[in-house]
C-alpha atoms as a PDB file:
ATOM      1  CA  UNK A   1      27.764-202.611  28.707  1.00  0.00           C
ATOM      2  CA  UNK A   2      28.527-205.512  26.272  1.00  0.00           C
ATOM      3  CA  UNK A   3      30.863-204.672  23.419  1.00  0.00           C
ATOM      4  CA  UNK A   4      31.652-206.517  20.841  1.00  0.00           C
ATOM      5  CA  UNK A   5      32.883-203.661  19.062  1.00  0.00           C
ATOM      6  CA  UNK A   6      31.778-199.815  18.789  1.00  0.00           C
ATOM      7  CA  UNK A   7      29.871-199.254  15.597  1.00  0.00           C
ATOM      8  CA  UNK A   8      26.072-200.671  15.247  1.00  0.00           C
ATOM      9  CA  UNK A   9      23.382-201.770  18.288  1.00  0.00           C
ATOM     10  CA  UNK A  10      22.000-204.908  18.186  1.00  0.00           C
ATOM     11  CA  UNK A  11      17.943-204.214  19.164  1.00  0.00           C
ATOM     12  CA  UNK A  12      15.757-206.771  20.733  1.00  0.00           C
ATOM     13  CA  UNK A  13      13.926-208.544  18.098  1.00  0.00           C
ATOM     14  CA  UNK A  14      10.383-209.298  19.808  1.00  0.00           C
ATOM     15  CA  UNK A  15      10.215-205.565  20.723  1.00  0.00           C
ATOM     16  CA  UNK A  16       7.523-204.914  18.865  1.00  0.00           C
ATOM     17  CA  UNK A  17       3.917-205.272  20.057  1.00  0.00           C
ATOM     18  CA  UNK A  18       0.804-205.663  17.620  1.00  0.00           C
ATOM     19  CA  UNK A  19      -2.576-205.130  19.483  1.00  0.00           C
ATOM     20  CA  UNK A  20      -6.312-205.455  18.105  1.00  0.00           C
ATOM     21  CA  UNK A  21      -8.583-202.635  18.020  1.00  0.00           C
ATOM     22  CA  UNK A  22     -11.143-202.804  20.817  1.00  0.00           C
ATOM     23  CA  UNK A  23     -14.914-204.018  19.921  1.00  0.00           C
ATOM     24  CA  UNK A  24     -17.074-200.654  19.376  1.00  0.00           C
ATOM     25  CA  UNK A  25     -19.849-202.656  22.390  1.00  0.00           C
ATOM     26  CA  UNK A  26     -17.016-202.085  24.977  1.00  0.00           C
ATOM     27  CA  UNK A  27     -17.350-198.536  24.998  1.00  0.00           C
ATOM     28  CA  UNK A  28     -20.409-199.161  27.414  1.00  0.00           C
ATOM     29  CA  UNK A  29     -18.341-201.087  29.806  1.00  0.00           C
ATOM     30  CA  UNK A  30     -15.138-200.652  32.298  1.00  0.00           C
ATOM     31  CA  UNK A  31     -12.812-203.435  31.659  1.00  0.00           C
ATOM     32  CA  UNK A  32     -10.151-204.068  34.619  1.00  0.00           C
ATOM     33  CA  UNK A  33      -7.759-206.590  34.349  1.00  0.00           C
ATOM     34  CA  UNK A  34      -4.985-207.805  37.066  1.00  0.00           C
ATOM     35  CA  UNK A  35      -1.484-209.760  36.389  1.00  0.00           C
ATOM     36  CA  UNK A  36      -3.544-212.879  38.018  1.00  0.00           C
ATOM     37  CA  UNK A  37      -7.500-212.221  37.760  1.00  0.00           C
ATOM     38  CA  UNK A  38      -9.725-210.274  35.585  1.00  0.00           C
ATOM     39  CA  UNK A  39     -12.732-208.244  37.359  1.00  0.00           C
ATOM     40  CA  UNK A  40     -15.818-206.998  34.487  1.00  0.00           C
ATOM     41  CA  UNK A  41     -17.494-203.970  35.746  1.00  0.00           C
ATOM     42  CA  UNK A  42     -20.492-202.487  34.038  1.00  0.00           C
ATOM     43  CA  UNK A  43     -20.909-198.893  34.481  1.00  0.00           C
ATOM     44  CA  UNK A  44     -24.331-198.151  35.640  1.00  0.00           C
ATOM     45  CA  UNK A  45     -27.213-196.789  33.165  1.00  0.00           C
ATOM     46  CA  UNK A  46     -28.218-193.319  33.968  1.00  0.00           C
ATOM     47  CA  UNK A  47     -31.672-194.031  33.854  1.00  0.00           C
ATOM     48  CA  UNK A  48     -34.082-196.149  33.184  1.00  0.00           C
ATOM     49  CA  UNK A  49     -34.996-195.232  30.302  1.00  0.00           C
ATOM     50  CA  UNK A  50     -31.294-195.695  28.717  1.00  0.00           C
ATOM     51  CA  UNK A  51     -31.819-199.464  29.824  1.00  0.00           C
ATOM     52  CA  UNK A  52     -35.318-199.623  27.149  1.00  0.00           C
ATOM     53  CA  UNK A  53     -32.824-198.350  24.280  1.00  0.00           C
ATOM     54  CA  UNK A  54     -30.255-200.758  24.564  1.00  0.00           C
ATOM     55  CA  UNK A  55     -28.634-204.304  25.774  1.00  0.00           C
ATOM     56  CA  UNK A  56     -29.470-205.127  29.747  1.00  0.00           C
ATOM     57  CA  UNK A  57     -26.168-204.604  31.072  1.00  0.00           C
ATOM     58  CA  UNK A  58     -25.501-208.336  32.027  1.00  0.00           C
ATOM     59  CA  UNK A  59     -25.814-208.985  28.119  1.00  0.00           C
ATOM     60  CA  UNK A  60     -23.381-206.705  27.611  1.00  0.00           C
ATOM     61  CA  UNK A  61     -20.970-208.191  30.149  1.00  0.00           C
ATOM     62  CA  UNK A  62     -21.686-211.800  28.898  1.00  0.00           C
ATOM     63  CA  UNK A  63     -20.762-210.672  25.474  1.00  0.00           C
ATOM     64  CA  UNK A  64     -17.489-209.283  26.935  1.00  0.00           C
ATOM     65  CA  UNK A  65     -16.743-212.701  28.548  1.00  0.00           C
ATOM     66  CA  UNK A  66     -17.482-214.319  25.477  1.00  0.00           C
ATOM     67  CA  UNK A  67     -15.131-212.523  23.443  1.00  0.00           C
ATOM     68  CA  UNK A  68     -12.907-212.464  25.943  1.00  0.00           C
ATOM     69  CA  UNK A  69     -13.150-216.696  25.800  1.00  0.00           C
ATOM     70  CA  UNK A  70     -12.409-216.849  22.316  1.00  0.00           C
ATOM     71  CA  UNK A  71      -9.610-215.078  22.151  1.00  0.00           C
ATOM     72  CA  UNK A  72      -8.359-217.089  24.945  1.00  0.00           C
ATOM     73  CA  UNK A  73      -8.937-220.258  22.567  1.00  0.00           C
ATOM     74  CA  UNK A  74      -7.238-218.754  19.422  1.00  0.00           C
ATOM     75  CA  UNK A  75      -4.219-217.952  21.464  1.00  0.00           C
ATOM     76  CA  UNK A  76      -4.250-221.885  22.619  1.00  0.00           C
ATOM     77  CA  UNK A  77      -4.817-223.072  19.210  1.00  0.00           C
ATOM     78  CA  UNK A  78      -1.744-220.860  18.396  1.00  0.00           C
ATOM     79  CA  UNK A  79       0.067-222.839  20.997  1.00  0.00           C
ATOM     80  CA  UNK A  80      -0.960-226.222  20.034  1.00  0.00           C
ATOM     81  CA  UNK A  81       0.414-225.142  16.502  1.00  0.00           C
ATOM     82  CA  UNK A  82       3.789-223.893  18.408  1.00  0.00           C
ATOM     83  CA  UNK A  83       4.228-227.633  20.054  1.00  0.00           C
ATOM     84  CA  UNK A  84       3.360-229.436  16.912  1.00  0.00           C
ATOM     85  CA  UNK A  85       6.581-227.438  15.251  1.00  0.00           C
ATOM     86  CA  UNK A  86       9.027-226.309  18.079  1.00  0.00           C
ATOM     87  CA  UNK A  87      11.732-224.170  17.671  1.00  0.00           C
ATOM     88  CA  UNK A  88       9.626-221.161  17.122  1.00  0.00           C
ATOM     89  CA  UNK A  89       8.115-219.906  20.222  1.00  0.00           C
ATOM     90  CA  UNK A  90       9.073-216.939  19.932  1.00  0.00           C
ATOM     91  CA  UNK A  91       6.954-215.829  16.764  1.00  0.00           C
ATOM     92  CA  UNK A  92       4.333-217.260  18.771  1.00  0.00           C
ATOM     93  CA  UNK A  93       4.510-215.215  21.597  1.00  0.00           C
ATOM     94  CA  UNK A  94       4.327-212.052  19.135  1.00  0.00           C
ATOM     95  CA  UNK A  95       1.543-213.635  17.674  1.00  0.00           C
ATOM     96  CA  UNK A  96      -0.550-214.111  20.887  1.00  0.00           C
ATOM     97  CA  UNK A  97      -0.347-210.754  21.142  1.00  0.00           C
ATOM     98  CA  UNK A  98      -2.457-209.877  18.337  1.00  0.00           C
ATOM     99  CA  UNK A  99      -4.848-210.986  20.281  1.00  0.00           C
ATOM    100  CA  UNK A 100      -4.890-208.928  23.010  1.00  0.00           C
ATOM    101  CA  UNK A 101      -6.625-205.469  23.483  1.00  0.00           C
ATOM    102  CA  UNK A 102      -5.448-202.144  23.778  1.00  0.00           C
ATOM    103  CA  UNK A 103      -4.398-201.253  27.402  1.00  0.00           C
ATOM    104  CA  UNK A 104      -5.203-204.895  28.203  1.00  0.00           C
ATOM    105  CA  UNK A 105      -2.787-206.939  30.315  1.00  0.00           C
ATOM    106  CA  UNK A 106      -1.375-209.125  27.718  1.00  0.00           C
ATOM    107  CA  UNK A 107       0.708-211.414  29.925  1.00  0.00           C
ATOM    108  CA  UNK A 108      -2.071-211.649  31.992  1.00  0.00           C
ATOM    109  CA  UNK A 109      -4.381-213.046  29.253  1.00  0.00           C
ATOM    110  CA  UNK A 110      -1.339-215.349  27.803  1.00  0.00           C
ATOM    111  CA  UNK A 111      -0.915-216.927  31.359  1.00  0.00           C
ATOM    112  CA  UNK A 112      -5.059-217.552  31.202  1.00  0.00           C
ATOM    113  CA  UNK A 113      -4.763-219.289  28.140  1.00  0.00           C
ATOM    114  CA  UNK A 114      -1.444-221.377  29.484  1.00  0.00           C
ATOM    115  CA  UNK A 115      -3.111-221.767  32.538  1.00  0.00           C
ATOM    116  CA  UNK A 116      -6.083-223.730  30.549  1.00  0.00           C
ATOM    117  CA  UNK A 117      -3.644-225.302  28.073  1.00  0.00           C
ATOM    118  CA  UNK A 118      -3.903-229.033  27.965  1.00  0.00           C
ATOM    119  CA  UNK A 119      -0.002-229.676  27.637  1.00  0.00           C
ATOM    120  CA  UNK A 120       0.849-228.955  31.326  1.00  0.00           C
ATOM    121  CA  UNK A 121       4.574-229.370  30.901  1.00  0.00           C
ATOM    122  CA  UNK A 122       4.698-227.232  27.736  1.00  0.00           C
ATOM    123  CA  UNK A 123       2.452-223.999  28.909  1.00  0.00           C
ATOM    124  CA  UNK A 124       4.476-224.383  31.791  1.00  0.00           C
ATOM    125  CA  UNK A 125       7.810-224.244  29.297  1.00  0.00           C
ATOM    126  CA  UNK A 126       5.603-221.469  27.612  1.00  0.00           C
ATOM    127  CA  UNK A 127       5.240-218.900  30.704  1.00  0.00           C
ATOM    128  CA  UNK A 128       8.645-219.099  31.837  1.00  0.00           C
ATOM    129  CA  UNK A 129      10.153-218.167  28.435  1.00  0.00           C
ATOM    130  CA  UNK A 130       7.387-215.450  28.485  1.00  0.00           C
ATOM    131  CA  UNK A 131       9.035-214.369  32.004  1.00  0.00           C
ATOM    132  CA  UNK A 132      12.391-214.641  30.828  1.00  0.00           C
ATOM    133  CA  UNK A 133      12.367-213.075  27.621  1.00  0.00           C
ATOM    134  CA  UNK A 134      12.146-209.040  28.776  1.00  0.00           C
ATOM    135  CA  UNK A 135      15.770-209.845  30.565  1.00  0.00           C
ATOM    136  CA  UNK A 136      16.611-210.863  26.593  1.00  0.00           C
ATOM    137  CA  UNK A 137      15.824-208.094  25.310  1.00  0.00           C
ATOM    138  CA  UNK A 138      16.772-205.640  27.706  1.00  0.00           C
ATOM    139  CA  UNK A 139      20.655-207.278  27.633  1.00  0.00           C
ATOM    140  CA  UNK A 140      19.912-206.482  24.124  1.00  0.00           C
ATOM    141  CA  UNK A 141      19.544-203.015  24.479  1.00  0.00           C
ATOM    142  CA  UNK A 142      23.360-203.135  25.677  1.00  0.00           C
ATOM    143  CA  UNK A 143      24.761-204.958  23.338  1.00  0.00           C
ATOM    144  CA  UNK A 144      27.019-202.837  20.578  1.00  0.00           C
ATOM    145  CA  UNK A 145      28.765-205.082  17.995  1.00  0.00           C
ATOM    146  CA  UNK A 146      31.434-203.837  14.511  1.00  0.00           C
ATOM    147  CA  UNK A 147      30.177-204.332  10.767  1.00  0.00           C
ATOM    148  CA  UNK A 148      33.759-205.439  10.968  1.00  0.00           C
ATOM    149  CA  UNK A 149      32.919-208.657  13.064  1.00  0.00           C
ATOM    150  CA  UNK A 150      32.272-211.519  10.882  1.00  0.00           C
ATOM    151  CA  UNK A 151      28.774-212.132  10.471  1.00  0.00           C
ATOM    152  CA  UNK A 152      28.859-215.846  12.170  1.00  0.00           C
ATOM    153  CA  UNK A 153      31.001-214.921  15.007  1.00  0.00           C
ATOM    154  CA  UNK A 154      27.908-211.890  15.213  1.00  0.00           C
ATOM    155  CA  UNK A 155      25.195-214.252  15.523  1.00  0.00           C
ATOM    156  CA  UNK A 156      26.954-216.846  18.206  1.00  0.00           C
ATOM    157  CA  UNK A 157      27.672-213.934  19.975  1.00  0.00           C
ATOM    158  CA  UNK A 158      23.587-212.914  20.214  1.00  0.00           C
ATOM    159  CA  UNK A 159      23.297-216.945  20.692  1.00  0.00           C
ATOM    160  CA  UNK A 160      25.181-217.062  24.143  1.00  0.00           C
ATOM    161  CA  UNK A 161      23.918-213.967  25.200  1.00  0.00           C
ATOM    162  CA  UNK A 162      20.569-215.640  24.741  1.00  0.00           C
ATOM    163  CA  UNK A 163      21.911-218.728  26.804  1.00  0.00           C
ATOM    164  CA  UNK A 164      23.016-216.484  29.280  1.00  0.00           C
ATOM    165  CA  UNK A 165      19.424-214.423  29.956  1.00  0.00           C
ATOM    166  CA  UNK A 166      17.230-217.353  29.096  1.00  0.00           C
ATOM    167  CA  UNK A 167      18.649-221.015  29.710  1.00  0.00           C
ATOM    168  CA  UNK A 168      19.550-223.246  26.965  1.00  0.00           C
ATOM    169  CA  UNK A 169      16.465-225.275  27.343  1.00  0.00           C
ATOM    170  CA  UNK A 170      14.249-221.929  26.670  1.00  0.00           C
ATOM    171  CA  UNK A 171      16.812-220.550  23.879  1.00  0.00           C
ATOM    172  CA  UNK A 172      16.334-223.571  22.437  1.00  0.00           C
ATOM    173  CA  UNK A 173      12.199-223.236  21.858  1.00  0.00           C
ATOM    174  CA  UNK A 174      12.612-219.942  21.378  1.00  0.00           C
ATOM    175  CA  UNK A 175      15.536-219.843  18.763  1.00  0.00           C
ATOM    176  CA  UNK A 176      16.037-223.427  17.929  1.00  0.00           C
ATOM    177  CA  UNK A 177      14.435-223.235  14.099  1.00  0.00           C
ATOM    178  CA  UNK A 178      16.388-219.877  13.736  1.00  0.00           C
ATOM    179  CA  UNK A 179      19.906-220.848  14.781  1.00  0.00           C
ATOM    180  CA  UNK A 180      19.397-223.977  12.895  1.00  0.00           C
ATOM    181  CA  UNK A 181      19.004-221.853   9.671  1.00  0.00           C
ATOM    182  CA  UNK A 182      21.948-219.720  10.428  1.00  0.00           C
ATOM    183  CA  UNK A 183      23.808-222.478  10.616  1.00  0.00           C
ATOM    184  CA  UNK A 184      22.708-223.687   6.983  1.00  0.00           C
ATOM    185  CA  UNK A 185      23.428-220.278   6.180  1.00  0.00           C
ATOM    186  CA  UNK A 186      26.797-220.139   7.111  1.00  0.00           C
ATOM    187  CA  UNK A 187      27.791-223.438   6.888  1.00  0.00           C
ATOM    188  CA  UNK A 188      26.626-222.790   2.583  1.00  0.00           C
ATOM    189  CA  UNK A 189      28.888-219.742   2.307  1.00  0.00           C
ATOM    190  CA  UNK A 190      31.508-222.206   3.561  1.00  0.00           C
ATOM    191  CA  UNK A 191      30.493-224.828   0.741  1.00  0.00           C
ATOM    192  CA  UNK A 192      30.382-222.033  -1.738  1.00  0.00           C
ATOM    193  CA  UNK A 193      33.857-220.691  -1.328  1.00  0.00           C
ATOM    194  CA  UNK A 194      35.332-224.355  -2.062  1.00  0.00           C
ATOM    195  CA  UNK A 195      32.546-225.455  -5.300  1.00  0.00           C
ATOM    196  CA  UNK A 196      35.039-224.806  -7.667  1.00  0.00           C
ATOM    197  CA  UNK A 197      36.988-227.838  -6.522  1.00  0.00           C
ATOM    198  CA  UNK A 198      34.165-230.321  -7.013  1.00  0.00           C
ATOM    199  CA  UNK A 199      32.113-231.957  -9.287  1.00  0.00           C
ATOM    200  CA  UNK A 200      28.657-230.998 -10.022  1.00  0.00           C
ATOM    201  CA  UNK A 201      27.546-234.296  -8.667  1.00  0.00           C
ATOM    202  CA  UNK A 202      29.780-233.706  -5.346  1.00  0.00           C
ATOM    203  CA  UNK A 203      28.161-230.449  -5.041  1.00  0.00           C
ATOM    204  CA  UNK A 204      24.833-231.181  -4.600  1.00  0.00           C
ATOM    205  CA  UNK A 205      25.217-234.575  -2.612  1.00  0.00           C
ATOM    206  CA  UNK A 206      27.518-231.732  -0.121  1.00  0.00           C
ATOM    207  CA  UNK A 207      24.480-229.412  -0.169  1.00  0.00           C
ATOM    208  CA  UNK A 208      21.313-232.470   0.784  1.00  0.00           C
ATOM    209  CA  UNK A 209      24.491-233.286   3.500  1.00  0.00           C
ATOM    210  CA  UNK A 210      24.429-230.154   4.681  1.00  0.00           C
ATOM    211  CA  UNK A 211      20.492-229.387   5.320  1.00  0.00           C
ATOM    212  CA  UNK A 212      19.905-232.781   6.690  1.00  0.00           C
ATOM    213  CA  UNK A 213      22.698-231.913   9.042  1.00  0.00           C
ATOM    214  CA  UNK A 214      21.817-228.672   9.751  1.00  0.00           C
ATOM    215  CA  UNK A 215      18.270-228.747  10.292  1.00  0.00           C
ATOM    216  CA  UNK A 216      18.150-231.792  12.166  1.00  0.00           C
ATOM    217  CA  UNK A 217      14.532-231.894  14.294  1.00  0.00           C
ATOM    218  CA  UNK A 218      13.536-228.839  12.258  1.00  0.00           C
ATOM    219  CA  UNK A 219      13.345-230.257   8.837  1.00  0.00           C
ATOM    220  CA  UNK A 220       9.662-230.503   7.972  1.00  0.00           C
ATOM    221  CA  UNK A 221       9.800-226.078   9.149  1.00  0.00           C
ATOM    222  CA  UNK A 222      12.762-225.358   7.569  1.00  0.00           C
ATOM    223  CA  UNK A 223      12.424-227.426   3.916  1.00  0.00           C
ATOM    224  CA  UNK A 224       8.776-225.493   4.230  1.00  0.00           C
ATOM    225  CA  UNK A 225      11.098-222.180   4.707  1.00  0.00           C
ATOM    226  CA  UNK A 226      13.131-222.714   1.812  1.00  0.00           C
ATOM    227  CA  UNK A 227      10.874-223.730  -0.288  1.00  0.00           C
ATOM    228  CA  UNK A 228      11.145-224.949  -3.934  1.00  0.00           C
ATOM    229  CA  UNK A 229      12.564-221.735  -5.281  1.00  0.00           C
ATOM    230  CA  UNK A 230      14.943-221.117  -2.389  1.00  0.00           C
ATOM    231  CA  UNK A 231      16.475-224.908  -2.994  1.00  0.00           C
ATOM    232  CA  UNK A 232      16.544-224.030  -7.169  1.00  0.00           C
ATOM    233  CA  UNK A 233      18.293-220.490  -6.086  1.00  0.00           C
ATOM    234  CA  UNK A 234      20.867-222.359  -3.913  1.00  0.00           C
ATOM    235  CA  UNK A 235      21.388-225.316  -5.854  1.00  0.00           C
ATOM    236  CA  UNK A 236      22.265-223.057  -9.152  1.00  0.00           C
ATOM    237  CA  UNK A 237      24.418-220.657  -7.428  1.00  0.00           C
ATOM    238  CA  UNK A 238      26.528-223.654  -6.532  1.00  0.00           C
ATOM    239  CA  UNK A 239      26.390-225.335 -10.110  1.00  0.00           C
ATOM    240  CA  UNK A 240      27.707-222.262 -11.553  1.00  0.00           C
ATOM    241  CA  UNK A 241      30.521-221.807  -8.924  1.00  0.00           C
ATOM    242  CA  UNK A 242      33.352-221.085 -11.091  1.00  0.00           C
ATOM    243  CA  UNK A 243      31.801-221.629 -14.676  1.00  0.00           C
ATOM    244  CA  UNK A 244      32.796-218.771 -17.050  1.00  0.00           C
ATOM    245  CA  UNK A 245      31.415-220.389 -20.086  1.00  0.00           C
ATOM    246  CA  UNK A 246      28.022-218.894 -21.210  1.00  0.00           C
ATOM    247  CA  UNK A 247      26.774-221.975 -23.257  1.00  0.00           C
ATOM    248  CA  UNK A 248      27.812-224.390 -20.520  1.00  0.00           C
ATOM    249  CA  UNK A 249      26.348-221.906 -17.637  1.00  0.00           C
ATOM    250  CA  UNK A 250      22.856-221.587 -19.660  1.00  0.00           C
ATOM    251  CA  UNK A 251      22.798-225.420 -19.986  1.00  0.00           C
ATOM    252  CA  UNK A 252      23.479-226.087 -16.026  1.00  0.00           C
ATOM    253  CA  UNK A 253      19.979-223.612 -15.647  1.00  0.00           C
ATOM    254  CA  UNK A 254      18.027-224.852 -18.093  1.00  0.00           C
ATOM    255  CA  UNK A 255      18.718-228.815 -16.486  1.00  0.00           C
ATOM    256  CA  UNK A 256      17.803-227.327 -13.346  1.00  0.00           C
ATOM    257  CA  UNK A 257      14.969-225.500 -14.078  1.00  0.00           C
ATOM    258  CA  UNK A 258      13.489-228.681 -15.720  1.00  0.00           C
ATOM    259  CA  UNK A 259      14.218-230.989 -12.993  1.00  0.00           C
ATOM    260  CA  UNK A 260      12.502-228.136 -10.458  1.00  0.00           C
ATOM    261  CA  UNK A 261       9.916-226.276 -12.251  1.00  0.00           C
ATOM    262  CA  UNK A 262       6.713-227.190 -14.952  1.00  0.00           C
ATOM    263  CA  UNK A 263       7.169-226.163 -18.452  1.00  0.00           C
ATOM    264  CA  UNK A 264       4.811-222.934 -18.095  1.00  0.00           C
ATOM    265  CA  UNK A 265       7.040-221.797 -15.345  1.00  0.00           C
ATOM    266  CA  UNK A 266      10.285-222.396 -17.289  1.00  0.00           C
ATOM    267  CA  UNK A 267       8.847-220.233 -19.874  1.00  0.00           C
ATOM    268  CA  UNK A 268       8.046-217.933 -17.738  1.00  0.00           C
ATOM    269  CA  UNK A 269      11.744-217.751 -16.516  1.00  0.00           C
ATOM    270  CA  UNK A 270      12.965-217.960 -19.812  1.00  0.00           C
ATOM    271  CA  UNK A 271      11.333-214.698 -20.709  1.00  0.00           C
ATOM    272  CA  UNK A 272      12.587-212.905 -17.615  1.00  0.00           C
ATOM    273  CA  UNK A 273      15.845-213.839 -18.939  1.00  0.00           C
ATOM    274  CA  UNK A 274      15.885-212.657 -22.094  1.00  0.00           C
ATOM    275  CA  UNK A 275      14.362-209.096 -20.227  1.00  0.00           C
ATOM    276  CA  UNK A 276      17.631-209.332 -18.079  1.00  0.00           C
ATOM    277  CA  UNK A 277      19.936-209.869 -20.873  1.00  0.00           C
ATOM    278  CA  UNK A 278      17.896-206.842 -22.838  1.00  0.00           C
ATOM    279  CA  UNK A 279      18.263-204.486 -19.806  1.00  0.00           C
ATOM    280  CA  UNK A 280      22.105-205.321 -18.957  1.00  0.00           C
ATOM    281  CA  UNK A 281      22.931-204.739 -22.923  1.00  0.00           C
ATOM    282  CA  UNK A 282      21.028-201.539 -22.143  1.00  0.00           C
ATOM    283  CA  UNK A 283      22.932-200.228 -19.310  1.00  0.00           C
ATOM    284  CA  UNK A 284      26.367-201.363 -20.894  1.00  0.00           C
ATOM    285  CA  UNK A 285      25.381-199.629 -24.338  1.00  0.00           C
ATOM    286  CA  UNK A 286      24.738-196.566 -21.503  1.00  0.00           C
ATOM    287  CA  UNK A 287      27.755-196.985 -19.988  1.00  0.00           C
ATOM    288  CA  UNK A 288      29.539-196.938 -23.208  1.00  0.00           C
ATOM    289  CA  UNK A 289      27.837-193.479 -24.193  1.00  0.00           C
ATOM    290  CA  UNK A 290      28.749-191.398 -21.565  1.00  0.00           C
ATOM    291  CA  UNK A 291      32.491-192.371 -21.488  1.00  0.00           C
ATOM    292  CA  UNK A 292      32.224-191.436 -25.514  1.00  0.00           C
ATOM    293  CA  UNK A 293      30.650-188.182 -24.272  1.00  0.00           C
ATOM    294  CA  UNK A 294      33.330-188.195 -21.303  1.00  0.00           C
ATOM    295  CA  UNK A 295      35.788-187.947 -24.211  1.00  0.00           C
ATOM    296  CA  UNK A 296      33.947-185.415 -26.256  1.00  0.00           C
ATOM    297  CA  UNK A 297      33.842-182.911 -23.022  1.00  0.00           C
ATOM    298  CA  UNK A 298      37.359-183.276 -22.571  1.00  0.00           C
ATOM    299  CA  UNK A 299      38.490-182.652 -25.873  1.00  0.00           C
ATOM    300  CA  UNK A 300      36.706-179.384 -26.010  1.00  0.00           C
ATOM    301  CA  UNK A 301      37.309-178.250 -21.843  1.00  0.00           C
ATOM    302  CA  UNK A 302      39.960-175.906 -22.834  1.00  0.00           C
ATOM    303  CA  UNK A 303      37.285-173.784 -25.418  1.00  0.00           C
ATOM    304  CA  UNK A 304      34.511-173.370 -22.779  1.00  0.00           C
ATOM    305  CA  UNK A 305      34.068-171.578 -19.554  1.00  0.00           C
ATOM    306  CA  UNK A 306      33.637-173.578 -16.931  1.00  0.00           C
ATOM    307  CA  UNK A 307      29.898-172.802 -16.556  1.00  0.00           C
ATOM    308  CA  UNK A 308      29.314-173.532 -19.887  1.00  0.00           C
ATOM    309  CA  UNK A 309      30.881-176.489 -20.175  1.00  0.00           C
ATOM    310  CA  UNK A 310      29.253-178.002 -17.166  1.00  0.00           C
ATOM    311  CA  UNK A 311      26.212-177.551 -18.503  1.00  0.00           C
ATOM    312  CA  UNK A 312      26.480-178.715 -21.776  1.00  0.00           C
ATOM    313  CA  UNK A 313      28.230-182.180 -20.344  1.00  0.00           C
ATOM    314  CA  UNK A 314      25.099-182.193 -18.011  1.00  0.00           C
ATOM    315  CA  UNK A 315      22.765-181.895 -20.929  1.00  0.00           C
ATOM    316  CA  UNK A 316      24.716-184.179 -22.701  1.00  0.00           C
ATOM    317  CA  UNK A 317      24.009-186.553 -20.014  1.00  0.00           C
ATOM    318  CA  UNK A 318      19.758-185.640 -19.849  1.00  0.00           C
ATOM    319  CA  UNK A 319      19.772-186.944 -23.460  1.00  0.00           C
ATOM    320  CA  UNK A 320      21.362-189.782 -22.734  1.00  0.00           C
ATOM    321  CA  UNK A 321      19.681-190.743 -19.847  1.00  0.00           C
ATOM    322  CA  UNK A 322      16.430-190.271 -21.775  1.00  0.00           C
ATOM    323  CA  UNK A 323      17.822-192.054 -24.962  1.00  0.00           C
ATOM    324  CA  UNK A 324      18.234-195.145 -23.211  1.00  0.00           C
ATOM    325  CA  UNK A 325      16.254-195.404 -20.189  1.00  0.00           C
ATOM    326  CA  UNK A 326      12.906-194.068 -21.420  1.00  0.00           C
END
């Protein structure tokens, strides 16, 4: 067994499998399907006259094929999407299952749609990360790792295990768009702790440094991940590294919000602030009132039973409880 320490498990991530429900028409037929061929076997009418109420039974299987064919061509539009943004494949792979049926061989109908892909050096990348990745996640299942272990030393851990089960080259279109956002991740914490010590200016020149290097041939995915909000969030967290003054801290947003959002947006923030302010003056003006009614109770322990008192310092608390937070 791995152990990187003895308190949480690590579980495999692409453990979970999503399956379609199957079409109501197959309930007529006996689907069997092998790791390398499928075989379509319509069970046979019991009469005749069954055969005058419903489908001829070849219509039936054609339909089957049919369906069968389409789902084979969403899961290889899936994978044209997949090549046209690597780094992901392993969301894909999840995702190709949706399209499978229950008690279907899933791997078998992936390798059909590989096997028909027109990218013969990526389905072929494609099928042996679809091989490989059940040794992943069973080396998972081993793997035991401390809260106490920093969170980056964590995650480069899980990355060499990957490199170990999998090959870099596979790791790489599996994981590549992931570990290239961890690395933003951490690699901002890093920035964050030393803000203080630069200008605002130096800050944010640091932070475009910093995705552009850490993204690398994932930008296009990864600015899409982020988004506009996530950039604003990131960007103001860093202004206000350090900056105790309200007026100058509310001045830093508000040129932020203006140089990311449209007007009826910052007015729309605006009011959530003033909500926030309204509900942390709320819970302090709370806060305030028990400790007054902490000191109340105390004064007058000594006159009470116990009982008694302990219920009247819990009723005390109802009221206040109701009094502010309606």
């Amino acid at each position: 067994m791995r152990r990187f320490g003895t308190s949480i498990v690590i579980t495999a991530a692409l453990a979970a499998v999503i399956f379609m429900v199957r079409p109501a028409e197959d309930a007529t037929t006996t689907l069997v399907t092998s790791a390398g061929s499928a075989d379509f076997s319509i069970a046979t009418p019991p009469s005749a006259v069954d055969l005058s109420t419903d489908f001829p039974a070849s219509e039936a299987a054609a339909g089957i094929l049919a369906r069968r064919a389409a789902r084979v061509e969403a899961m290889q539009s899936l994978l044209a999407a997949a090549q046209a943004q690597p780094g992901n494949l392993a969301m894909t792979l999840q995702q190709l299952r949706h399209h499978c049926l229950p008690d279907e061989n899933c791997d078998a109908l992936i390798r059909q749609a590989l096997a028909g892909y027109p990218d013969a050096v990526f389905a072929a990348l494609a099928e042996q990360a679809l091989t490989r990745l059940p040794l992943y996640e069973q080396a998972m299942q081993e793997v035991v790792m401390s809260m106490n272990t920093p969170p980056r030393e964590r995650y480069d851990a899980i990355h060499a295990l990957r490199e170990e089960t999998l090959g870099r080259d596979i790791t790489e279109a599996l994981f590549g768009q992931e570990a290239a956002w961890a690395e933003y991740q951490f690699r901002y914490g890093d920035l964050m702790e030393g803000a203080a010590a630069l200008s605002a200016a130096d800050r944010l020149n640091a932070l475009n440094g910093l995705r552009e290097a850490s993204f690398g041939d994932y930008a296009e995915a990864l600015d899409q991940v982020e988004g506009v909000d996530g950039r604003y969030q990131r960007e103001l967290a860093l202004l206000l590294a350090g900056v105790e003054d309200a007026t100058t801290r509310a001045q830093i947003t508000r040129e932020l919000r203006q140089r990311y959002y449209p007007a009826d947006t910052i007015a729309q923030l605006e009011a959530l602030d003033r909500q926030q302010q309204r509900n942390n003056q709320r819970v302090l003006d709370y806060q305030q009132a028990v400790a007054a009614l902490q000191q109340e109770m105390e004064a007058v322990r000594n006159t009470l039973p116990d009982q008694a008192w302990q219920q009247q310092y819990e009723q005390g608390l109802r009221q206040l409880r109701v009094q502010y937070f309606p």
